[in-house]
C-alpha atoms as a PDB file:
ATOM      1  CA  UNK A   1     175.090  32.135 109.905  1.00  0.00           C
ATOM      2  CA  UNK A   2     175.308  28.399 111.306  1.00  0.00           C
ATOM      3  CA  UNK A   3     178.956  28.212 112.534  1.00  0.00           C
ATOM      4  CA  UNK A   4     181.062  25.682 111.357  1.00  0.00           C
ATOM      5  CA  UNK A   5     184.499  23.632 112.264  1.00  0.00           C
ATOM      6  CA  UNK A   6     187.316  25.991 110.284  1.00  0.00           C
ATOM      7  CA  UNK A   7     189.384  23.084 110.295  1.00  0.00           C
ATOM      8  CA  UNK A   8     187.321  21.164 107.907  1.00  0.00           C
ATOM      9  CA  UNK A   9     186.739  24.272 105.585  1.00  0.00           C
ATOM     10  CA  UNK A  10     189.026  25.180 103.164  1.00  0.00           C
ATOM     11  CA  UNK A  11     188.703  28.079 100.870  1.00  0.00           C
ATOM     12  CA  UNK A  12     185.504  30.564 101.186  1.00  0.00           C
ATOM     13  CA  UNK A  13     183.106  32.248  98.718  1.00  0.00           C
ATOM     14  CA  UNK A  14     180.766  34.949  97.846  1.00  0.00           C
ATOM     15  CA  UNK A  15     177.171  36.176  98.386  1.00  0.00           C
ATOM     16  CA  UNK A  16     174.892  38.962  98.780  1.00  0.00           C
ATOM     17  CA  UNK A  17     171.951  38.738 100.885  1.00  0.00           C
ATOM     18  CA  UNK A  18     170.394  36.195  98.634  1.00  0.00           C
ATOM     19  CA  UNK A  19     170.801  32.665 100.267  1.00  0.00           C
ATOM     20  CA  UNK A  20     172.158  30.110  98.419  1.00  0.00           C
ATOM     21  CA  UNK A  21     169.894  27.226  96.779  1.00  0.00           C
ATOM     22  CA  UNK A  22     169.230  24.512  99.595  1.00  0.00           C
ATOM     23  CA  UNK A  23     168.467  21.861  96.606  1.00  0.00           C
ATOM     24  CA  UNK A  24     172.389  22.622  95.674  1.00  0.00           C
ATOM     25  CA  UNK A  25     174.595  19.776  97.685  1.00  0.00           C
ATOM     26  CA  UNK A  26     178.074  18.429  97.239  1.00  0.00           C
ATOM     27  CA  UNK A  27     176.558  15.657  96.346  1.00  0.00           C
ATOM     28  CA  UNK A  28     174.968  17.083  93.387  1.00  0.00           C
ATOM     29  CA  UNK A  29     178.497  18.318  91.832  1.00  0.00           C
ATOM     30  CA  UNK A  30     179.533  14.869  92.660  1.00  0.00           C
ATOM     31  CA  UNK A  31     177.215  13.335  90.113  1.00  0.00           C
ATOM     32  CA  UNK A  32     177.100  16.074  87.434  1.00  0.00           C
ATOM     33  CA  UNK A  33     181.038  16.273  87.778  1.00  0.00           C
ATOM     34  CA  UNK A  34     181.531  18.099  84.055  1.00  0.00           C
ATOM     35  CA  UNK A  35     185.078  16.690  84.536  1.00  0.00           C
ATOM     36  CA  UNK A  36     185.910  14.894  80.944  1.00  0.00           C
ATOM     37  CA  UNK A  37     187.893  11.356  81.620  1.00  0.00           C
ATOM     38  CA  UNK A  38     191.417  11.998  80.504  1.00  0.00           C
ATOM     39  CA  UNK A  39     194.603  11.855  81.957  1.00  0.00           C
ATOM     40  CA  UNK A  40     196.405  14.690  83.931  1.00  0.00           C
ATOM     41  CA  UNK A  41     199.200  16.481  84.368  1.00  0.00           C
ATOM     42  CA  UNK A  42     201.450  13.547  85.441  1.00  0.00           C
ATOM     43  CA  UNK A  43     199.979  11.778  82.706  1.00  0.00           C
ATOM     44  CA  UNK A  44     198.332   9.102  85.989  1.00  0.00           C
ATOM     45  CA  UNK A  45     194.520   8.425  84.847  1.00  0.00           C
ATOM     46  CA  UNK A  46     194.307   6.406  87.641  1.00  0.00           C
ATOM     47  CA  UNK A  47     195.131   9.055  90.316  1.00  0.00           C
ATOM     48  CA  UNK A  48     193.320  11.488  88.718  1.00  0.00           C
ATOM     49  CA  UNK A  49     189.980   9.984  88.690  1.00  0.00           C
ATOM     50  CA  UNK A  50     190.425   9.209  92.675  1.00  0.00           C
ATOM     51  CA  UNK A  51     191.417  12.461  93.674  1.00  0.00           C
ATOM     52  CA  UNK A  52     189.506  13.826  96.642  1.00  0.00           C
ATOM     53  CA  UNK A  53     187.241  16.547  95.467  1.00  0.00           C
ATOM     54  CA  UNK A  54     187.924  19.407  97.210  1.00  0.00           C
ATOM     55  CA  UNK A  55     185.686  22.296  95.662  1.00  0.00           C
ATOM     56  CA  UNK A  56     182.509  21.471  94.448  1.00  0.00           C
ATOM     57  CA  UNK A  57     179.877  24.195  92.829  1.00  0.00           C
ATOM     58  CA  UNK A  58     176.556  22.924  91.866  1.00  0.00           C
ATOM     59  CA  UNK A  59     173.981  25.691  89.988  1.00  0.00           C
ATOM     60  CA  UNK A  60     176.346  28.395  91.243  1.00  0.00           C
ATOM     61  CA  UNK A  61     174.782  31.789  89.399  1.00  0.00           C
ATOM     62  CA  UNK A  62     175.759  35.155  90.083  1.00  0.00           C
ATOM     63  CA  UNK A  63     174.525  38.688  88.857  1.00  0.00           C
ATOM     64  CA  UNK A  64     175.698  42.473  89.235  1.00  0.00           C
ATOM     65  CA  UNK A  65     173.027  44.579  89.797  1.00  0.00           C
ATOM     66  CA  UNK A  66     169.596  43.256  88.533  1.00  0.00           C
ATOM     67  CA  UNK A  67     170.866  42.932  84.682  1.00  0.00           C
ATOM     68  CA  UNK A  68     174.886  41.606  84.455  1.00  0.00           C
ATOM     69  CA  UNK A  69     174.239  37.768  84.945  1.00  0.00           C
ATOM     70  CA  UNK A  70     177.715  37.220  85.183  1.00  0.00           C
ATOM     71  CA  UNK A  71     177.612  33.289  86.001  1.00  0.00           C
ATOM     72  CA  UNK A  72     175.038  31.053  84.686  1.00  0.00           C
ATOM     73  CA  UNK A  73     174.802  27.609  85.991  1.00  0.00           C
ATOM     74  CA  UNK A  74     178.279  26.566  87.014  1.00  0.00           C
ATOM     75  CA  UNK A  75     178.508  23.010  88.053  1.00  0.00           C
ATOM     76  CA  UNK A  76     182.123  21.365  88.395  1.00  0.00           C
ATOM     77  CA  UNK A  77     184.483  20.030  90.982  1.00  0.00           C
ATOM     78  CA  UNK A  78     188.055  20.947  91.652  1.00  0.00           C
ATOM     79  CA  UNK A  79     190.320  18.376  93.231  1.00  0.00           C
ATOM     80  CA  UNK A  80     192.453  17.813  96.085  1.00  0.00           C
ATOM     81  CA  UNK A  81     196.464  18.769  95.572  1.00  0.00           C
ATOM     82  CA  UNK A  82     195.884  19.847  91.986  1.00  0.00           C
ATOM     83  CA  UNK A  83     196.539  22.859  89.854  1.00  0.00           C
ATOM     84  CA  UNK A  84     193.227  23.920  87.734  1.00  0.00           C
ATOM     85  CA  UNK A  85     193.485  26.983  85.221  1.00  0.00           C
ATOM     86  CA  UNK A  86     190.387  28.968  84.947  1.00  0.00           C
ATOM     87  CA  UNK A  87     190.714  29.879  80.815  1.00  0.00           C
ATOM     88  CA  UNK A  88     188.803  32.514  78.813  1.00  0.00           C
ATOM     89  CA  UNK A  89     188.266  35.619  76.841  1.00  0.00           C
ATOM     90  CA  UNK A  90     188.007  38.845  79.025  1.00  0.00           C
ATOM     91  CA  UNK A  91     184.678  38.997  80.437  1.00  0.00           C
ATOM     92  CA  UNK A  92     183.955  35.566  80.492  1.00  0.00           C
ATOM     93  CA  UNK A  93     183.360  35.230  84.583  1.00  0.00           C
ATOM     94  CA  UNK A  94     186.985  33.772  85.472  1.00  0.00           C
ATOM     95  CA  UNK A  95     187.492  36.598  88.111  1.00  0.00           C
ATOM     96  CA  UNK A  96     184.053  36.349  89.473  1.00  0.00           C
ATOM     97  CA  UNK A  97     184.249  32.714  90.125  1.00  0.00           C
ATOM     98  CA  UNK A  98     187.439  32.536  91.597  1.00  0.00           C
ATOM     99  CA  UNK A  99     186.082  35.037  93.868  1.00  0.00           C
ATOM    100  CA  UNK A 100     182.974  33.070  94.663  1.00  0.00           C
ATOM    101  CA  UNK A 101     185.240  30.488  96.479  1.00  0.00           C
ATOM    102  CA  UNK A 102     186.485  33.325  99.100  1.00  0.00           C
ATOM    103  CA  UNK A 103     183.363  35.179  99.413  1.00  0.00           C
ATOM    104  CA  UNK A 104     185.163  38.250  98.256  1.00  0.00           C
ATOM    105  CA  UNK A 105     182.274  39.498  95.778  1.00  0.00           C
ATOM    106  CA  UNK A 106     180.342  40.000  99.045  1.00  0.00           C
ATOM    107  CA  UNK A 107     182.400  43.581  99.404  1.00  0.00           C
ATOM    108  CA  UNK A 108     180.579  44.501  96.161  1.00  0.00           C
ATOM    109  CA  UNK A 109     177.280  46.418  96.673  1.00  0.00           C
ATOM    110  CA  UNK A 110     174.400  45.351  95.009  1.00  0.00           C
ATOM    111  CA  UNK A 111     175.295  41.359  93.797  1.00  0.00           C
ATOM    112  CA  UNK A 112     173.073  38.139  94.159  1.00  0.00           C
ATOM    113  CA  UNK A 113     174.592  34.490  94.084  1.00  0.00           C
ATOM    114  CA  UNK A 114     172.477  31.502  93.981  1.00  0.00           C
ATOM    115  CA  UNK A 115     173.286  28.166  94.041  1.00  0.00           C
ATOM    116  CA  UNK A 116     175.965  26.572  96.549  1.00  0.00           C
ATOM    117  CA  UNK A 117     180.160  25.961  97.008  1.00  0.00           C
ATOM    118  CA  UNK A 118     180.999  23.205  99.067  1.00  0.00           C
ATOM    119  CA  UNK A 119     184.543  22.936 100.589  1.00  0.00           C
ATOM    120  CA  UNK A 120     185.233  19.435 102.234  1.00  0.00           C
ATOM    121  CA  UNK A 121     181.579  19.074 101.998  1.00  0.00           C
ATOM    122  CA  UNK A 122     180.344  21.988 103.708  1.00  0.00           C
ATOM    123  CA  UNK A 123     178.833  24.838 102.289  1.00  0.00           C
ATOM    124  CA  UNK A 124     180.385  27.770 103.024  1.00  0.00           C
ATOM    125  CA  UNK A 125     177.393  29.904 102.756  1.00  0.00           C
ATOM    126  CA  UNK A 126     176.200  28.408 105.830  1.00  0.00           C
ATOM    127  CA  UNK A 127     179.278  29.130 107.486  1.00  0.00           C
ATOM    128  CA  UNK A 128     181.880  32.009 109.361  1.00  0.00           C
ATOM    129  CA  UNK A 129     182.890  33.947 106.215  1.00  0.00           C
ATOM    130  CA  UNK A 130     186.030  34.666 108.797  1.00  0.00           C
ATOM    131  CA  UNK A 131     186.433  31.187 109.736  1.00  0.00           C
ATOM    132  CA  UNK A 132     186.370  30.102 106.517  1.00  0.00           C
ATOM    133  CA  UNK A 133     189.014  32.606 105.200  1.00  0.00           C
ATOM    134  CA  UNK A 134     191.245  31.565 107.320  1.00  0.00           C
ATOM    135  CA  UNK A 135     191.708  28.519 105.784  1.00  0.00           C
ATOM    136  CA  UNK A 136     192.533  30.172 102.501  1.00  0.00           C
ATOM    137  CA  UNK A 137     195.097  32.240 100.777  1.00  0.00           C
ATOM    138  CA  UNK A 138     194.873  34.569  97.710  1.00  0.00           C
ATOM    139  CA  UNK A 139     197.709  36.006  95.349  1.00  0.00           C
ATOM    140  CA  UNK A 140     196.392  39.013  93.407  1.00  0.00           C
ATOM    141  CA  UNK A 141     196.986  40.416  90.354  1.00  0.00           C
ATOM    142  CA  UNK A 142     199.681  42.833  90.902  1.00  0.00           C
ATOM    143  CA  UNK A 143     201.773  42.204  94.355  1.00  0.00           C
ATOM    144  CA  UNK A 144     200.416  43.910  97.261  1.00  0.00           C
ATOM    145  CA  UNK A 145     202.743  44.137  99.804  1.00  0.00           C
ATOM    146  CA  UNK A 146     202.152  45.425 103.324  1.00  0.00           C
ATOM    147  CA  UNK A 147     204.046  48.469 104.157  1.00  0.00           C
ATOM    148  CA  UNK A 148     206.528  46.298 106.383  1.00  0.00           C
ATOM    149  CA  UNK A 149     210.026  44.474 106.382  1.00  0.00           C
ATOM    150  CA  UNK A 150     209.634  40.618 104.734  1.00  0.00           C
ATOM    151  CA  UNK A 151     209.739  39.381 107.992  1.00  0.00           C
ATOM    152  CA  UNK A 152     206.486  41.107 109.133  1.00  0.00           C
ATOM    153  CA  UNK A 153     204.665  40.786 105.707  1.00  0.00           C
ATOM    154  CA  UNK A 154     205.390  36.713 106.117  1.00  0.00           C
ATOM    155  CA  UNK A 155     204.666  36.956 110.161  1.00  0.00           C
ATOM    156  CA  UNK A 156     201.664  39.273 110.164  1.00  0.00           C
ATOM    157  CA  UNK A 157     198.556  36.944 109.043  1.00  0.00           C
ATOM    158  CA  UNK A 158     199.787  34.400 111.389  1.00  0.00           C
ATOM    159  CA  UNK A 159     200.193  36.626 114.440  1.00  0.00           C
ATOM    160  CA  UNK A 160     196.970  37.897 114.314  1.00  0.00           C
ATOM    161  CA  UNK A 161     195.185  34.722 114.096  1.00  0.00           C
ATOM    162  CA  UNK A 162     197.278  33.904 117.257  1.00  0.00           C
ATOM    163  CA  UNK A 163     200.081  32.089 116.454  1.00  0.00           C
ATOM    164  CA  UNK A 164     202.163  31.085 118.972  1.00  0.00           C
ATOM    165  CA  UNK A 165     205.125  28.599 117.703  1.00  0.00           C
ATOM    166  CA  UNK A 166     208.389  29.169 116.571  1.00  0.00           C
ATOM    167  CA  UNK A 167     207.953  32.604 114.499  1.00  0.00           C
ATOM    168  CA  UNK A 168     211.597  32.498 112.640  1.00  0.00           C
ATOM    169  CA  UNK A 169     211.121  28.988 111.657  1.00  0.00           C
ATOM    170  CA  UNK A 170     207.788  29.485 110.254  1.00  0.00           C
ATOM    171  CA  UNK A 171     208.995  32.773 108.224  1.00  0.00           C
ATOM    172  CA  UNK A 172     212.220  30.760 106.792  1.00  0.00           C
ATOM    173  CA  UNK A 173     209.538  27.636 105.697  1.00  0.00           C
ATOM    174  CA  UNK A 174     207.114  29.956 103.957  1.00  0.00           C
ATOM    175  CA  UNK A 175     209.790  31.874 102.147  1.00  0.00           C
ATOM    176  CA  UNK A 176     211.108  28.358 101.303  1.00  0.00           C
ATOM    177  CA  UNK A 177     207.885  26.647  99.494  1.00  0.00           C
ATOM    178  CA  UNK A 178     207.497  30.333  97.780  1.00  0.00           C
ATOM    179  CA  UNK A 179     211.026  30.147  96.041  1.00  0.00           C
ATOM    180  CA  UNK A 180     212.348  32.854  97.894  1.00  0.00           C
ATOM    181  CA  UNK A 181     214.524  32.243 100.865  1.00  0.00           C
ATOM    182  CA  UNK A 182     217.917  32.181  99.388  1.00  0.00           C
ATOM    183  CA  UNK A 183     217.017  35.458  97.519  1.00  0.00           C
ATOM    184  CA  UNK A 184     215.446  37.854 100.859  1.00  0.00           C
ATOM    185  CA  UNK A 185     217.100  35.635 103.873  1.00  0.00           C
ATOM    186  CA  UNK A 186     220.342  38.167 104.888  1.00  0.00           C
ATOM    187  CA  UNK A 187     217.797  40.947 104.392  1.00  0.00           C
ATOM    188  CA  UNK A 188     214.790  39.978 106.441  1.00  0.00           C
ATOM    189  CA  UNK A 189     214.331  43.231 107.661  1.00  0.00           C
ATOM    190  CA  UNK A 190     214.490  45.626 105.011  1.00  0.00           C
ATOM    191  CA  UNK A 191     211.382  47.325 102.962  1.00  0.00           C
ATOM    192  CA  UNK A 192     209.516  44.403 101.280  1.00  0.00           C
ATOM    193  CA  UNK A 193     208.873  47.757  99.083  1.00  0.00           C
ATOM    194  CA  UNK A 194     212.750  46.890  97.757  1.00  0.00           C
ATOM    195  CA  UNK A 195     212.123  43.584  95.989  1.00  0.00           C
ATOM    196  CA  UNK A 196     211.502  43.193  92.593  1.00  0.00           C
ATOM    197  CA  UNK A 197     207.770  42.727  91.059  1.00  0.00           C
ATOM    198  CA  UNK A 198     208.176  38.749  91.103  1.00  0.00           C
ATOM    199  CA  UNK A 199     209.829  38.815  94.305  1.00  0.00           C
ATOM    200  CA  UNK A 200     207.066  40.776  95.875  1.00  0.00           C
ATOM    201  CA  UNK A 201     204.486  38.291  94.013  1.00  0.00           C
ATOM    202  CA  UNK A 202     206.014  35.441  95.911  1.00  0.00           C
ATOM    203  CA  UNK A 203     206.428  37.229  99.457  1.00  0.00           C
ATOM    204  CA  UNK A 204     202.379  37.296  98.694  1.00  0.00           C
ATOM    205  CA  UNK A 205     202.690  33.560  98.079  1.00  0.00           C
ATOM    206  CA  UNK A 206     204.909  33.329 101.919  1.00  0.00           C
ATOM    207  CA  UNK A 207     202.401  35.604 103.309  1.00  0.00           C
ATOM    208  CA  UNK A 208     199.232  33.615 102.225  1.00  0.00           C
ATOM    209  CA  UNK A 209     201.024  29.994 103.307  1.00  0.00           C
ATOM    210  CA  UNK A 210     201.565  31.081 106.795  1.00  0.00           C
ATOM    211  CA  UNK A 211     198.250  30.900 107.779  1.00  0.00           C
ATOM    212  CA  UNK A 212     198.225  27.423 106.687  1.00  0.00           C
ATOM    213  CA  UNK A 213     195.824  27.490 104.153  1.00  0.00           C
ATOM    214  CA  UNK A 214     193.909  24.456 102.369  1.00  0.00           C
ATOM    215  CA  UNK A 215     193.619  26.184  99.031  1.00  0.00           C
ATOM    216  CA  UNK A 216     195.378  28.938  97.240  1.00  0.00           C
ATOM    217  CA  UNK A 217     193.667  31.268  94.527  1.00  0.00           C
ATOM    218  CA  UNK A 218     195.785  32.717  92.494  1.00  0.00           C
ATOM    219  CA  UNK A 219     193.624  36.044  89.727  1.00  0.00           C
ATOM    220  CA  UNK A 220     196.353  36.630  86.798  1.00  0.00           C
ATOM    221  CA  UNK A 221     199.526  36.561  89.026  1.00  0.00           C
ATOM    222  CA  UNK A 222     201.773  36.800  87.006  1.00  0.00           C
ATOM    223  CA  UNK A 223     200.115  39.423  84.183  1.00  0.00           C
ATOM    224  CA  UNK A 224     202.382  41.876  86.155  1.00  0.00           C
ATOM    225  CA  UNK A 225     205.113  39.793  85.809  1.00  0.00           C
ATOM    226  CA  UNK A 226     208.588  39.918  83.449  1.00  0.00           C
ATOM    227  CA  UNK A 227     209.115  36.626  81.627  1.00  0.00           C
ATOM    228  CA  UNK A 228     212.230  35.623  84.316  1.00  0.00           C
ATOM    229  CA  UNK A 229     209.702  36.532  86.792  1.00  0.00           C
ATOM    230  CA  UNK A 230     207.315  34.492  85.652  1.00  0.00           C
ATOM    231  CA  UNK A 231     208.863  31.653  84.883  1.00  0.00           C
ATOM    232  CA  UNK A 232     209.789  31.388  88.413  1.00  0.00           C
ATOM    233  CA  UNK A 233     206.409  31.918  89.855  1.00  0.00           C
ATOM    234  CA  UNK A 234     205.390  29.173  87.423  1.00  0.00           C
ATOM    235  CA  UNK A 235     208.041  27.207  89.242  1.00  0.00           C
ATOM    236  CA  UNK A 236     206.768  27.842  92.783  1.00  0.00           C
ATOM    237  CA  UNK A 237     202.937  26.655  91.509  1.00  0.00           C
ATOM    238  CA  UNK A 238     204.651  23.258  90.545  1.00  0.00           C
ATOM    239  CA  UNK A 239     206.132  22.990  93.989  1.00  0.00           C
ATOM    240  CA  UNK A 240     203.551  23.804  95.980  1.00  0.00           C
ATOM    241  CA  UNK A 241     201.139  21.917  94.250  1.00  0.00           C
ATOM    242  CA  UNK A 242     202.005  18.548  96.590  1.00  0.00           C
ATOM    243  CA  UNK A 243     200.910  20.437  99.599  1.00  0.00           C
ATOM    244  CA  UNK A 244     197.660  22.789  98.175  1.00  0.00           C
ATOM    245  CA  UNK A 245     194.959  22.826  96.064  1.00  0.00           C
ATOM    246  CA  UNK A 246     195.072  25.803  93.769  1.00  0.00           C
ATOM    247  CA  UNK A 247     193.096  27.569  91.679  1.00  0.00           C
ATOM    248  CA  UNK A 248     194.618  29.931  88.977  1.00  0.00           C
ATOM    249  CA  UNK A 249     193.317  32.269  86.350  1.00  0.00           C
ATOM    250  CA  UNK A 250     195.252  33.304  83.395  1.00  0.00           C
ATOM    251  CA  UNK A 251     194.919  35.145  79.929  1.00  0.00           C
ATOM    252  CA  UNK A 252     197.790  33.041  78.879  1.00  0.00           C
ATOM    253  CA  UNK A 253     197.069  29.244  77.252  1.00  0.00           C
ATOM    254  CA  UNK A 254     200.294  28.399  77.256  1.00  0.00           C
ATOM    255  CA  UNK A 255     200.780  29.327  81.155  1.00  0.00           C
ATOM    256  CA  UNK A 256     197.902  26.961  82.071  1.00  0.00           C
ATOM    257  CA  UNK A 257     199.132  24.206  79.774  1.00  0.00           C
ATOM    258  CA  UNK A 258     202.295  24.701  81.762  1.00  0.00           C
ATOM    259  CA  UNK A 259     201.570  24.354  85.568  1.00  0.00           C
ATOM    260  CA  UNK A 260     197.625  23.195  85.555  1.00  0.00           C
ATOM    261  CA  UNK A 261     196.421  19.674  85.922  1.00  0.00           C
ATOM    262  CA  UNK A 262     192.974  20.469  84.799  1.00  0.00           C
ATOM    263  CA  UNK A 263     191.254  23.470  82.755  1.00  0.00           C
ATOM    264  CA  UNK A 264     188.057  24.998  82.694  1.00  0.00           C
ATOM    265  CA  UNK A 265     187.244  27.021  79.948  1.00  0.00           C
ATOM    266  CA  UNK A 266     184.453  29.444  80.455  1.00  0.00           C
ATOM    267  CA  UNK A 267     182.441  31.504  77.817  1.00  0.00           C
ATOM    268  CA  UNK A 268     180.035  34.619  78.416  1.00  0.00           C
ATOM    269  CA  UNK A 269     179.577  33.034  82.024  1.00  0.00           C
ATOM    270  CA  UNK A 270     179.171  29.427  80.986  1.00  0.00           C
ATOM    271  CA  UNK A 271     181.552  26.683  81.363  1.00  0.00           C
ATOM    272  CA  UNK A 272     181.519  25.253  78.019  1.00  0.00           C
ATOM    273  CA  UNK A 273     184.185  22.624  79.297  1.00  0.00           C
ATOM    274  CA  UNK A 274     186.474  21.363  81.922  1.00  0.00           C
ATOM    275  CA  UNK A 275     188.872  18.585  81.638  1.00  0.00           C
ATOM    276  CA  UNK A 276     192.749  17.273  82.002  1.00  0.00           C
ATOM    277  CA  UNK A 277     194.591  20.248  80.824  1.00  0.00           C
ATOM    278  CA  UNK A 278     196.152  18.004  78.079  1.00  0.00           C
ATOM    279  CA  UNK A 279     193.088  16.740  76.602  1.00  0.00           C
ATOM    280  CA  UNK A 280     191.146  20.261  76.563  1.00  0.00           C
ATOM    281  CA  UNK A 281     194.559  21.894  74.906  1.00  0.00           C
ATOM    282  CA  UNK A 282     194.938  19.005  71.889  1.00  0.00           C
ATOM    283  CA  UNK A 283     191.554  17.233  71.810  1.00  0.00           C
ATOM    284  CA  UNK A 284     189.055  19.647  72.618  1.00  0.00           C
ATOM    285  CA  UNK A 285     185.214  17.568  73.118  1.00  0.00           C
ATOM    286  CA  UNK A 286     183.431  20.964  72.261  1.00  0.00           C
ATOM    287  CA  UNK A 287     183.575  23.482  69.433  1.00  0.00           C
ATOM    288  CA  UNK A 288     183.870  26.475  71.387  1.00  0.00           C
ATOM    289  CA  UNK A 289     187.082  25.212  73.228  1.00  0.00           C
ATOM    290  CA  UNK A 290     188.850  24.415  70.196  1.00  0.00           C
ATOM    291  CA  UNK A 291     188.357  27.908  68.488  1.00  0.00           C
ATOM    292  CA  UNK A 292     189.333  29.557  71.837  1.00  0.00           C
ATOM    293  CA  UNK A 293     192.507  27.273  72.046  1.00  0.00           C
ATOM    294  CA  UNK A 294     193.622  27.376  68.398  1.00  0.00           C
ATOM    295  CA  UNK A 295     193.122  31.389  68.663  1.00  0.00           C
ATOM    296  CA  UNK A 296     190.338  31.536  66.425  1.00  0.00           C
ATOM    297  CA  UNK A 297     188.972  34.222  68.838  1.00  0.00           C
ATOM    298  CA  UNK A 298     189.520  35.661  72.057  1.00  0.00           C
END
């Protein structure tokens, strides 16, 4: 694999053996962007068309074995300091993709990906999977703590990618952006095993931002999660969503109508549609979306 600059890479993505399509550029997603022309989030049309793309996935396909085509053609772009909800029924690809832009499907024997991701306009098929992943984080479905005190669970990534600052300040700023500082901070050192489900979801968060990521993905977070719990996690997406680009998947509408900018919704491995997350929740452009979204199935 051609090496690559880590600091211009953000997040990473998955492959077997099979190299990805060289036809496939940045470029490409550029001009098929499947993006529909709405406003966002903040309601800013304006801002939202300029937004620096920061993912783009031309012709992506992916396939378990030699009969589970799991993706089929993906083509879209995911922009700069924005939240975007990956939406659909179970079994639709939402996991697979997400895990496409971290390379993490590579760990599975026996899978093929075609087509290309481009992060900051490099592919990261041509690049360091390592170098790469260090430039982004991941929050899983159910909290995986290390077996550690907070401290060391927030310290650990950073240490061994040989960080050499200020190592109390950095811990107290991470558990800061992930909403949790004034809960863990006169019990640093204790058993992150002791905190609560959503507490141990957000040391995750901490863990991931000390590494000083470009992108988080987040797979079903919160599914875990209490409603309390969850509403706070939801809280800590809408912070850190100045600072990072994230990508979240969710079984729950009404949790990506609640933190995401933009929505994709994908169907048996197709995305049938991608826009601002207000415009594919209450005016739908294709059939499939609005069934999905007005619970017609799914």
């Amino acid at each position: 694999m051609a090496s690559v600059d880590p600091s211009n890479v953000g997040p990473s993505s998955t492959q077997t053996d099979t190299a990805p399509s060289t036809n496939s550029t940045a470029e490409d997603a550029r001009q098929e962007d499947t993006t529909t022309a709405a406003t966002g989030h903040d309601g800013n049309a304006a801002s939202e068309s300029k937004a620096e793309t920061k993912i783009a996935v031309s012709n992506l396909n992916f396939w378990y074995g030699d009969d589970t085509h799991a993706l089929q053609d993906i083509t879209m772009n995911v922009k700069a300091n924005r939240v975007t909800a990956l939406i659909g029924p179970s079994g639709c690809g939402k996991s697979t993709l997400i895990r496409c832009f971290n390379r993490m499907n590579e760990l599975i024997p026996n899978t093929t990906l075609e087509g290309s991701v481009h992060v900051n306009g490099q592919n990261i098929y041509q690049a360091d999977p390592v170098a790469v992943r260090r430039h982004i984080g991941m929050v899983f479905q159910k909290p995986n703590p290390f077996p550690k005190t907070i401290y060391k669970n927030v310290i650990w990534g950073a240490r061994i990618n040989g960080y050499t600052g200020n190592e109390d300040a950095l811990v107290e700023r991470c558990l800061r952006q992930a909403a949790l500082w004034d809960e863990v901070k006169d019990n640093l050192h204790g058993s992150a095993y002791n905190l609560s489900g959503g507490q141990q979801q957000r040391l995750c968060i901490a863990r991931a931002l000390a590494v000083e990521p470009d992108i988080l993905l987040m797979d079903e977070p919160t599914s875990a999660l209490d409603p309390v719990a969850t509403g706070k996690f939801e809280d800590t997406i809408s912070e850190l969503r100045s600072e990072y680009t994230i990508v979240v998947v969710t079984h729950s509408m009404q949790q990506a109508s609640r933190v995401s900018d933009e929505t994709v919704f994908l169907y048996m491995g197709r995305l049938i549609e991608m826009g601002a997350t207000e415009q594919v929740f209450t005016r739908p452009q294709q059939e499939r979306t609005e069934a999905y979204v007005t619970g017609r199935f799914g």
